[in-house]
C-alpha atoms as a PDB file:
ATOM      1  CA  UNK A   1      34.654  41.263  -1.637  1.00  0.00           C
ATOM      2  CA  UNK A   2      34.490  39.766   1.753  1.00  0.00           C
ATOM      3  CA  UNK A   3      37.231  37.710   2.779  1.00  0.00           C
ATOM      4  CA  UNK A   4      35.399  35.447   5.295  1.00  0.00           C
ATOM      5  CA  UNK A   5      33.212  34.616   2.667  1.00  0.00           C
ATOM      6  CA  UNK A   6      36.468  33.942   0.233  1.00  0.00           C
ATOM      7  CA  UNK A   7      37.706  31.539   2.977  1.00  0.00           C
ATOM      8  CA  UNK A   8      34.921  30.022   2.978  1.00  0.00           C
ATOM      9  CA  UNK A   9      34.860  28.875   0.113  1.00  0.00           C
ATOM     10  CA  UNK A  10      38.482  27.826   0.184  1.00  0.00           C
ATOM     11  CA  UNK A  11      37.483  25.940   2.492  1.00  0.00           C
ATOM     12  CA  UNK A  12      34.791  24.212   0.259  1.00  0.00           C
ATOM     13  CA  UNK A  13      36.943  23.786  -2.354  1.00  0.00           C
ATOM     14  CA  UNK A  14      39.511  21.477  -0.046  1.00  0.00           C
ATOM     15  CA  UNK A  15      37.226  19.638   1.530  1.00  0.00           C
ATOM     16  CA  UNK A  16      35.546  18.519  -2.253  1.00  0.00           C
ATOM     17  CA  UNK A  17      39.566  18.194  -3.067  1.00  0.00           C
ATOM     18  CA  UNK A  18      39.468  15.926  -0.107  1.00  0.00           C
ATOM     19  CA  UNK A  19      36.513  13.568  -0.879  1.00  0.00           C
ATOM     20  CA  UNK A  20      38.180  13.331  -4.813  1.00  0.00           C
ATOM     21  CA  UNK A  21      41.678  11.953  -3.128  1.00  0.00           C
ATOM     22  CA  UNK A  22      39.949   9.327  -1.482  1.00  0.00           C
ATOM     23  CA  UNK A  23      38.231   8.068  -4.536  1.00  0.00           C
ATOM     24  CA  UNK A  24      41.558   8.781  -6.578  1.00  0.00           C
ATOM     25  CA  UNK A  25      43.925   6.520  -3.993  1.00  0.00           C
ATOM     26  CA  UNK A  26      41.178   3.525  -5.029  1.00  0.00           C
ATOM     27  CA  UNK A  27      39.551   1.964  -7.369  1.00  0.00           C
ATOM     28  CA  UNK A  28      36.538   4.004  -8.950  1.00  0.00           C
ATOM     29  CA  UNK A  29      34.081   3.998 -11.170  1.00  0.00           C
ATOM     30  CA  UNK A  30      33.565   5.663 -14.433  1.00  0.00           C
ATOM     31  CA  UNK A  31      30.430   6.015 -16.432  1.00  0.00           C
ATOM     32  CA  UNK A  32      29.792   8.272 -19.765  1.00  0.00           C
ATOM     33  CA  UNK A  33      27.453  11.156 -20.080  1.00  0.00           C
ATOM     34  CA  UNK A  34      25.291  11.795 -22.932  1.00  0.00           C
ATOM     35  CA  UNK A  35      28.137  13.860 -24.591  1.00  0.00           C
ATOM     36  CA  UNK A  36      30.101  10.935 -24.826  1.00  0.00           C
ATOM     37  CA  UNK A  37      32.592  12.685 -21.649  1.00  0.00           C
ATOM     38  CA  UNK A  38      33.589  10.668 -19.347  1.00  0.00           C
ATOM     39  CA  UNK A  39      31.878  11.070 -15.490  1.00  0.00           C
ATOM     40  CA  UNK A  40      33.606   9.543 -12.627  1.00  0.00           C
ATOM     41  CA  UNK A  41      31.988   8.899  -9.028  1.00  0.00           C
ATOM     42  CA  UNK A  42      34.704  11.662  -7.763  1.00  0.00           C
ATOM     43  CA  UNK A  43      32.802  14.255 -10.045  1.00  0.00           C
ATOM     44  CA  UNK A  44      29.460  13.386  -7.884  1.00  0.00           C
ATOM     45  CA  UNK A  45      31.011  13.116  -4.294  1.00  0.00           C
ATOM     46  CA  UNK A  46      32.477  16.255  -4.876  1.00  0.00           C
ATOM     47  CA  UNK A  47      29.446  17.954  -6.469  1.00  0.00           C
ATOM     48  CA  UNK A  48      27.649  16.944  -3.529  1.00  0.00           C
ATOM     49  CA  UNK A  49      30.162  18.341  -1.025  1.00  0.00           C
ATOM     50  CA  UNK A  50      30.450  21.813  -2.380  1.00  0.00           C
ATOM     51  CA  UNK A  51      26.718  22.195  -3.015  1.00  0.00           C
ATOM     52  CA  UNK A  52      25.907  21.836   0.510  1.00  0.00           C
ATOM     53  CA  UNK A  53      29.179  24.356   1.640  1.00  0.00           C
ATOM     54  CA  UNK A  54      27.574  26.870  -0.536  1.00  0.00           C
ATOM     55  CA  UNK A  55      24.006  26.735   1.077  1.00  0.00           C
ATOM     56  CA  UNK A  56      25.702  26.682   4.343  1.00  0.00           C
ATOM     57  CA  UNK A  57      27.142  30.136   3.496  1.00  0.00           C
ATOM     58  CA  UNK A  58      25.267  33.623   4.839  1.00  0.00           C
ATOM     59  CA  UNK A  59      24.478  34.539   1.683  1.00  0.00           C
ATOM     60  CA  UNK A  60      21.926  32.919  -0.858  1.00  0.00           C
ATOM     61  CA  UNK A  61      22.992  32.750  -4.768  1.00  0.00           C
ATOM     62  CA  UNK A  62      21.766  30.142  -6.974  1.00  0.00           C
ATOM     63  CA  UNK A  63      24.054  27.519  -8.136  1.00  0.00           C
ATOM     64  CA  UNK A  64      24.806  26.289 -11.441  1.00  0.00           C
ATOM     65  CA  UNK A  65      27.043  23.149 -11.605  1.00  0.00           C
ATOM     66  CA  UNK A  66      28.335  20.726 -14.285  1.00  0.00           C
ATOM     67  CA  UNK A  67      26.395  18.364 -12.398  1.00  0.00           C
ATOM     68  CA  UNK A  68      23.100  20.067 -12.368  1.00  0.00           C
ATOM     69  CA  UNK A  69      23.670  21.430 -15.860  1.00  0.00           C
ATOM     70  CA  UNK A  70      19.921  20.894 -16.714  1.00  0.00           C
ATOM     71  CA  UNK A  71      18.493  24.364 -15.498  1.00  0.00           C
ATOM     72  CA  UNK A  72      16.209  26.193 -17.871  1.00  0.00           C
ATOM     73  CA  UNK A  73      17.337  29.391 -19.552  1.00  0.00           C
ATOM     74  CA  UNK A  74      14.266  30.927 -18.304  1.00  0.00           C
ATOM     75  CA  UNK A  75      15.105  30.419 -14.926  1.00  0.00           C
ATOM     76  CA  UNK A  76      19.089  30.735 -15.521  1.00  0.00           C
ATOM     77  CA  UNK A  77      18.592  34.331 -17.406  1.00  0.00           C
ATOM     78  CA  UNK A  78      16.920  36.002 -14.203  1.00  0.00           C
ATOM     79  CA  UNK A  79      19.951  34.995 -12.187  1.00  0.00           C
ATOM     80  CA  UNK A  80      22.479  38.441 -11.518  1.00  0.00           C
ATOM     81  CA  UNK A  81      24.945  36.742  -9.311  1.00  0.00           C
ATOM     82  CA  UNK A  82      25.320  33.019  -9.301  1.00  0.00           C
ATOM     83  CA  UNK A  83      27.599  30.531  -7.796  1.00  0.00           C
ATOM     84  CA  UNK A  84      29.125  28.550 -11.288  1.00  0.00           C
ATOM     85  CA  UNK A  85      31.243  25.413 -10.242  1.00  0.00           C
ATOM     86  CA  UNK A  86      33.311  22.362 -11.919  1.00  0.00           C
ATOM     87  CA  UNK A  87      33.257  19.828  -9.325  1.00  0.00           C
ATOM     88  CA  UNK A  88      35.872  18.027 -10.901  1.00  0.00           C
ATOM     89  CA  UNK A  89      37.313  19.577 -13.793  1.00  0.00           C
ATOM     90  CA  UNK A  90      40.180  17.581 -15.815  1.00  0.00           C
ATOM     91  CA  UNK A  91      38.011  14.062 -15.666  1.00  0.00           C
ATOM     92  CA  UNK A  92      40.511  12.576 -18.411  1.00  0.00           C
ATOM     93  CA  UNK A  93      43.500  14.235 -16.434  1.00  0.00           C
ATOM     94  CA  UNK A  94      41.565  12.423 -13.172  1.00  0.00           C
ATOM     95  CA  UNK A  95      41.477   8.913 -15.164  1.00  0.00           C
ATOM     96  CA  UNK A  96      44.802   9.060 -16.140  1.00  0.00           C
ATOM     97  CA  UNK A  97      46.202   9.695 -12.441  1.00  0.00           C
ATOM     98  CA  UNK A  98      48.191  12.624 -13.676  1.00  0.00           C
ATOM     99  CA  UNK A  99      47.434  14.904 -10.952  1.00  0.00           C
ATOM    100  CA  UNK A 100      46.460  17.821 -13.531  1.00  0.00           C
ATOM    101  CA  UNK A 101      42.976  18.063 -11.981  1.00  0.00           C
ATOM    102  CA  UNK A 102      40.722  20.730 -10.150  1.00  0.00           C
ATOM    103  CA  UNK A 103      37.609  22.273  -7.870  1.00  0.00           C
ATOM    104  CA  UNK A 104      36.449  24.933  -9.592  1.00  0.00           C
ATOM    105  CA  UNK A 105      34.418  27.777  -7.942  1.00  0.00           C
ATOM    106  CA  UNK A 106      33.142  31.063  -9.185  1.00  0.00           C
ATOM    107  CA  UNK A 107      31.281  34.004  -8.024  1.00  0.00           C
ATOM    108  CA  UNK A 108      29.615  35.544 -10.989  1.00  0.00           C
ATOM    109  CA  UNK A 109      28.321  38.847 -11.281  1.00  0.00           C
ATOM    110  CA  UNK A 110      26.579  40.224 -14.080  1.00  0.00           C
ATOM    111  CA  UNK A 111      28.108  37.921 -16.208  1.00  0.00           C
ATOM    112  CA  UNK A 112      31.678  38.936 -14.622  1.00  0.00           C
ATOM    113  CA  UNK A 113      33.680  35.927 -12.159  1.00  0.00           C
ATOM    114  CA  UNK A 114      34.171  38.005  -9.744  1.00  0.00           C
ATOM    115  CA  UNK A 115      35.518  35.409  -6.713  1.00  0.00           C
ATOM    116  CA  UNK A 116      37.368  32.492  -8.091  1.00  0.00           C
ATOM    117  CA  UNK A 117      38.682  29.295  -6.235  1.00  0.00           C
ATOM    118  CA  UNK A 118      41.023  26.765  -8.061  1.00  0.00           C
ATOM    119  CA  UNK A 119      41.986  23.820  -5.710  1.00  0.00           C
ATOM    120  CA  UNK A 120      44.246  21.240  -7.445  1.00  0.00           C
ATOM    121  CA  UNK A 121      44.037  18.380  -4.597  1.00  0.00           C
ATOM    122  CA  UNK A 122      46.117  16.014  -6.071  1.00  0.00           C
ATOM    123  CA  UNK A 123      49.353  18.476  -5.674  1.00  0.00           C
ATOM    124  CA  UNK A 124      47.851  20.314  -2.808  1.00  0.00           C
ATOM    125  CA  UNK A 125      47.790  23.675  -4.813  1.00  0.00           C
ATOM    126  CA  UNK A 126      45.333  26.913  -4.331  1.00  0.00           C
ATOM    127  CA  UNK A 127      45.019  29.544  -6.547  1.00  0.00           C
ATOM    128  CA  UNK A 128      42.554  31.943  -5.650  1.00  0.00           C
ATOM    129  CA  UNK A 129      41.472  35.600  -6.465  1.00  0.00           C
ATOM    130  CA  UNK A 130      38.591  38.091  -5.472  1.00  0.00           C
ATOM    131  CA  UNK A 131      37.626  41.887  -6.691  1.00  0.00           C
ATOM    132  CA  UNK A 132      39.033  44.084  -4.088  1.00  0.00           C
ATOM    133  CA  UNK A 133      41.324  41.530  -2.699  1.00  0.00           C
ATOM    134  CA  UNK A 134      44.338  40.685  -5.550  1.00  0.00           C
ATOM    135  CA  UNK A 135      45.095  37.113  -6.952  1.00  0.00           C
ATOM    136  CA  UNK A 136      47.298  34.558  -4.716  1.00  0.00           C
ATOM    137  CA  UNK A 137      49.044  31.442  -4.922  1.00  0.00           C
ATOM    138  CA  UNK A 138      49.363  28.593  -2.081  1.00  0.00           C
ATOM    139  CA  UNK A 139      51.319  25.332  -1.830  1.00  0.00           C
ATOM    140  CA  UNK A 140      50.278  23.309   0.872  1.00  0.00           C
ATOM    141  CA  UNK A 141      50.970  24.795   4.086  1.00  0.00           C
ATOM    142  CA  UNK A 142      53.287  27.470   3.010  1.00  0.00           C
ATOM    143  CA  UNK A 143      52.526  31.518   2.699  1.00  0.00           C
ATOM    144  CA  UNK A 144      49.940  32.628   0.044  1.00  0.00           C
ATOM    145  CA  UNK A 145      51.824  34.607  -2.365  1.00  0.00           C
ATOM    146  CA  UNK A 146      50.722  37.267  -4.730  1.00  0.00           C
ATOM    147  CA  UNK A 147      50.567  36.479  -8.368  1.00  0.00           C
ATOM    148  CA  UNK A 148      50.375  38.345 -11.726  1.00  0.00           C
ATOM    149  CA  UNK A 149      50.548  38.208 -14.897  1.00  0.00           C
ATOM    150  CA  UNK A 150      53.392  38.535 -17.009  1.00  0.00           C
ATOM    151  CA  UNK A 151      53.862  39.399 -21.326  1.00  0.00           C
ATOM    152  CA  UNK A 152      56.707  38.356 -22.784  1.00  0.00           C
ATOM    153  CA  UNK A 153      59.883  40.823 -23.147  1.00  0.00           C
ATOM    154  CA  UNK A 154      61.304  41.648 -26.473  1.00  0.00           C
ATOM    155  CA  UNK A 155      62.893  38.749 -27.818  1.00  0.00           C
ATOM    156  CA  UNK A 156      61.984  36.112 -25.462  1.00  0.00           C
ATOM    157  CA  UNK A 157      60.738  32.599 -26.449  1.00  0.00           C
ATOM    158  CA  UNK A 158      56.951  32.966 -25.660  1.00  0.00           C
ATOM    159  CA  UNK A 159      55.218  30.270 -23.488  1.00  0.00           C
ATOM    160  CA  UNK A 160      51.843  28.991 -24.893  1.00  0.00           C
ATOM    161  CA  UNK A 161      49.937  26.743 -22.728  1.00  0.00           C
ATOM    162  CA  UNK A 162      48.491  24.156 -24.512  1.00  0.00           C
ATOM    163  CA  UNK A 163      45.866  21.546 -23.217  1.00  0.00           C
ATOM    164  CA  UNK A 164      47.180  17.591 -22.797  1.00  0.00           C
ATOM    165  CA  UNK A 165      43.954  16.065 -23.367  1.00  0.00           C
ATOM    166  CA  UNK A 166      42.448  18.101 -26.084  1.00  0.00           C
ATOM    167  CA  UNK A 167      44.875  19.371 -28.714  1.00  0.00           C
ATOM    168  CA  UNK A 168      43.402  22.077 -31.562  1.00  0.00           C
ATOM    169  CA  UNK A 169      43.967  21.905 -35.185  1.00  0.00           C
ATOM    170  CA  UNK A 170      43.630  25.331 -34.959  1.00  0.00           C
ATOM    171  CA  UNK A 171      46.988  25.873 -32.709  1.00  0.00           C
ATOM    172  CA  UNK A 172      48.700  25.554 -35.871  1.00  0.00           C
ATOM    173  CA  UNK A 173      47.781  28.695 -37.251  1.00  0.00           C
ATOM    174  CA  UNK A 174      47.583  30.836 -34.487  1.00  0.00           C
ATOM    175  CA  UNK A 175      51.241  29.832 -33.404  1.00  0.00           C
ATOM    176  CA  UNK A 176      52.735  31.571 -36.558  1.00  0.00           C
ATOM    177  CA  UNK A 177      52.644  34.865 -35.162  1.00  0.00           C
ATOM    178  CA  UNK A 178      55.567  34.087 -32.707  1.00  0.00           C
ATOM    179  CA  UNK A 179      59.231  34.566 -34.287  1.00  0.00           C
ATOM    180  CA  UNK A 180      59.777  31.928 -31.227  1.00  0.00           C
ATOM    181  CA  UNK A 181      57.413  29.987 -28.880  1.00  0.00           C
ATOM    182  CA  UNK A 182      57.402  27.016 -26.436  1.00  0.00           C
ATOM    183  CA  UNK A 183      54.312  25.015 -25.456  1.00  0.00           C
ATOM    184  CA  UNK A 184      53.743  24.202 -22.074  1.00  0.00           C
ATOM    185  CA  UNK A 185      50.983  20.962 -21.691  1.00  0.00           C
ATOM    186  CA  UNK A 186      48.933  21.564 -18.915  1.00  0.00           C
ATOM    187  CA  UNK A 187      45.477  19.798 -18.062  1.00  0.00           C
ATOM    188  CA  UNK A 188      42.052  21.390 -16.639  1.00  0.00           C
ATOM    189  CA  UNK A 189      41.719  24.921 -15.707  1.00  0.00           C
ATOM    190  CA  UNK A 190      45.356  24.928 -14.764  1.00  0.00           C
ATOM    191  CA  UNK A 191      46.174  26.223 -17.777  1.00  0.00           C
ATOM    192  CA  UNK A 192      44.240  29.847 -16.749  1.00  0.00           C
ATOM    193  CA  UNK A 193      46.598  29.915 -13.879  1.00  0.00           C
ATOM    194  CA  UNK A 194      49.906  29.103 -15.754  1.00  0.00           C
ATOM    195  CA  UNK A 195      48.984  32.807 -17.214  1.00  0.00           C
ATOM    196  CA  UNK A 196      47.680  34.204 -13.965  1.00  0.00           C
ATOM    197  CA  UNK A 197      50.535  33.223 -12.295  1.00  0.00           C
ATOM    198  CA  UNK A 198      53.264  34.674 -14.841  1.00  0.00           C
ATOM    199  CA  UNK A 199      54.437  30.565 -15.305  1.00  0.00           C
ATOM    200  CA  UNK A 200      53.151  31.360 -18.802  1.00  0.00           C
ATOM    201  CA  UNK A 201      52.680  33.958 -21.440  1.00  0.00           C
ATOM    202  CA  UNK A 202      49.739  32.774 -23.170  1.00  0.00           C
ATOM    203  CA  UNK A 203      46.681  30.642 -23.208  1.00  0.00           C
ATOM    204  CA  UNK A 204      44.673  30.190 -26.780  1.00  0.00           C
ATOM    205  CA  UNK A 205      42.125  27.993 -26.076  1.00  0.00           C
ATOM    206  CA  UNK A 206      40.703  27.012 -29.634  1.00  0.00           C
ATOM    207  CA  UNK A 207      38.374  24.219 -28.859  1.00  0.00           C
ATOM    208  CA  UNK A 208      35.260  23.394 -27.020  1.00  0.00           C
ATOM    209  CA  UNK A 209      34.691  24.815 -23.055  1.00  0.00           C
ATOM    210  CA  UNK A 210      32.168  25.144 -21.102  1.00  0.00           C
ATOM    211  CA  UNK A 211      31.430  27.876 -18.744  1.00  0.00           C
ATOM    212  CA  UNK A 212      32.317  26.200 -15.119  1.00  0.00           C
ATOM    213  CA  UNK A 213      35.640  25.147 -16.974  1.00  0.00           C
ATOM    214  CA  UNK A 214      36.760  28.720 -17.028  1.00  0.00           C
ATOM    215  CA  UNK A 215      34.861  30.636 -14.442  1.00  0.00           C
ATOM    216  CA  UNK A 216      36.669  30.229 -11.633  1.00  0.00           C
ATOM    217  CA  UNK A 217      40.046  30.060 -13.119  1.00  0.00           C
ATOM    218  CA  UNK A 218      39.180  33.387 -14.993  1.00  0.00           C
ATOM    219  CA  UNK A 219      38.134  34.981 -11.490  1.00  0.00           C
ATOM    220  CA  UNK A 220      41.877  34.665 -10.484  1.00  0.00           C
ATOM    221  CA  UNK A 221      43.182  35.603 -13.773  1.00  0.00           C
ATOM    222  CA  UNK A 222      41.545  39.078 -14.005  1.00  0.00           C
ATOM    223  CA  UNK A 223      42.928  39.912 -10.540  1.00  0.00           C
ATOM    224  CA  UNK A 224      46.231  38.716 -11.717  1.00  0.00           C
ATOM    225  CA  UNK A 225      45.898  41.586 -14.501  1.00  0.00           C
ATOM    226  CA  UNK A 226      45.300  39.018 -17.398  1.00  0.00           C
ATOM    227  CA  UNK A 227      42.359  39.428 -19.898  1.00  0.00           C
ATOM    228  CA  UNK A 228      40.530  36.593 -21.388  1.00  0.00           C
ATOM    229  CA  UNK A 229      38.590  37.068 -24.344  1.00  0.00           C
ATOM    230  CA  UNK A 230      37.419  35.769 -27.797  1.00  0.00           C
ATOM    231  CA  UNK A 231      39.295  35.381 -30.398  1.00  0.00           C
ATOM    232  CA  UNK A 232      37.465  38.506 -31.722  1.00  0.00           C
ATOM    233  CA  UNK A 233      39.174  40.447 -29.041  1.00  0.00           C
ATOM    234  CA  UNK A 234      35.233  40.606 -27.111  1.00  0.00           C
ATOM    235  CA  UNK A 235      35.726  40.008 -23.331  1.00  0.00           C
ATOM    236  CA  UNK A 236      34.405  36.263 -22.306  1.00  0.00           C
ATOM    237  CA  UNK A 237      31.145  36.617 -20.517  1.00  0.00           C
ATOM    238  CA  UNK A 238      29.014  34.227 -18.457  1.00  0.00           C
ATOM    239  CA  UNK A 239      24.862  33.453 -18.525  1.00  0.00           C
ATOM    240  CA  UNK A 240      24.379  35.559 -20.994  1.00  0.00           C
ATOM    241  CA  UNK A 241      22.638  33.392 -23.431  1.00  0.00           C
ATOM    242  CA  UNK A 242      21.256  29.916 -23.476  1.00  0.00           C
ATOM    243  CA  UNK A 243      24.093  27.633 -24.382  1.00  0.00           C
ATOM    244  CA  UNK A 244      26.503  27.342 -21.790  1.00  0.00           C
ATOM    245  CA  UNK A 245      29.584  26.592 -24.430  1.00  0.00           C
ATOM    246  CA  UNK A 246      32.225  28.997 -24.542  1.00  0.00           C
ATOM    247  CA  UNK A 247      33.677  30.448 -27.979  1.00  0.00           C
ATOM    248  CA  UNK A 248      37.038  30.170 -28.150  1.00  0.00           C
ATOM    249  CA  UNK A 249      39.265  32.534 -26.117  1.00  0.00           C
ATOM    250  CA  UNK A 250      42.646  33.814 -25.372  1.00  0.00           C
ATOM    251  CA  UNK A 251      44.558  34.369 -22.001  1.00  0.00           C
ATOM    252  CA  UNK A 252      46.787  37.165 -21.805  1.00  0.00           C
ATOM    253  CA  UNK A 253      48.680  39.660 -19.887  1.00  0.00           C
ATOM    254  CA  UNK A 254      46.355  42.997 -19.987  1.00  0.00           C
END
């Protein structure tokens, strides 16, 4: 992986972080999409900002955006390597003014994220990660750090990340395996990096995703030497079929 072309899109990534902050210091407005989810002006403006970044770039890949969801599966399934992006993922988390809210872009390869970019505006943090290159960590205008994933040791109280705005019935269940846990509420695709960054153990994510929720913040975990696959223990891949909804999926130290 090239690391101009990483920077790049860092770069992309803060300026859409950028154009969200100004909209989140004001008033905005918020309309519904068909799904009944929420869509807020900030989603649009940065949509529009990180489209044209990407066609700016000196390479050409296709782009496939919450925003422009509405590509056909014919055209989708001849894609190889694709740009997959969340303009503005955590929408509730965006509402609420919690701060717990992201840019999400991915490079994906034959169904692999193999570049991800994770820009949390609000607190001015950067996770980012690229084949070749290693995972990192950066807090405003301090060093990029290295980051990686961490299990549990024997006997310590496992973290679980757990989403704030969408708690599973399913959680339940799947928490019984752990003589002793803690959850740790996070919002968006935060959560992914909790794991990446060793802040966490684990991430069960047993409830509705789509793909740009994940992609990007998987592209930092699997250079962070986590795994992230289906509760069937199948690694999660992207455009491979038509619907772009994820099964459910666990983050974990490899």
């Amino acid at each position: 992986m090239n690391q101009g072309l990483v920077d790049a899109v860092i770069a992309t990534a803060k300026k859409a972080g950028a154009e969200i902050m100004a909209i989140y210091d004001r008033d905005f407005s918020i309309y519904e999409k068909d799904d009944k989810s929420p869509l807020t002006e900030a989603d649009l403006a940065a949509h529009k900002v990180i489209v044209a970044g990407l066609q700016q770039l000196p390479v050409f890949y296709p782009i496939l955006s919450e925003e422009n969801a509405d590509i056909d599966w014919a055209e989708r399934q001849q894609w190889d390597t694709y740009w997959l992006v969340d303009p503005l993922d955590g929408t509730k988390e965006f509402i609420k003014k919690n701060g717990e809210f992201t840019v999400n872009i991915a490079l994906v390869s034959n169904g692999v994220p193999v570049m991800g970019v994770v820009y949390a505006p609000a607190i001015d943090t950067l996770y980012w990660g690229a084949e070749g290159l290693g995972a990192y960590k950066q807090v405003a205008d301090a060093a990029a750090t290295t980051i990686k994933a961490a299990a549990a040791a024997a006997g310590e109280t496992v973290k679980v990340v757990g989403s704030r705005s969408h708690p599973s019935p399913d959680m339940a269940a799947y928490l019984e395996q752990f003589d002793s846990h803690e959850m740790v509420a996070m919002g968006s695709s935060l959560k992914l990096c909790l794991v990446a960054e060793g802040a966490a153990h684990v991430y069960p994510r047993l409830g509705p995703t789509s793909e740009w929720d994940t992609g990007a913040a998987h592209g930092v975990a699997l250079q962070a030497g986590a795994r992230v696959v289906t509760v069937e223990g199948e690694p999660l891949t992207y455009n491979q079929k038509e619907s772009v909804l994820n099964p459910y999926f666990i983050v974990e130290p490899v």
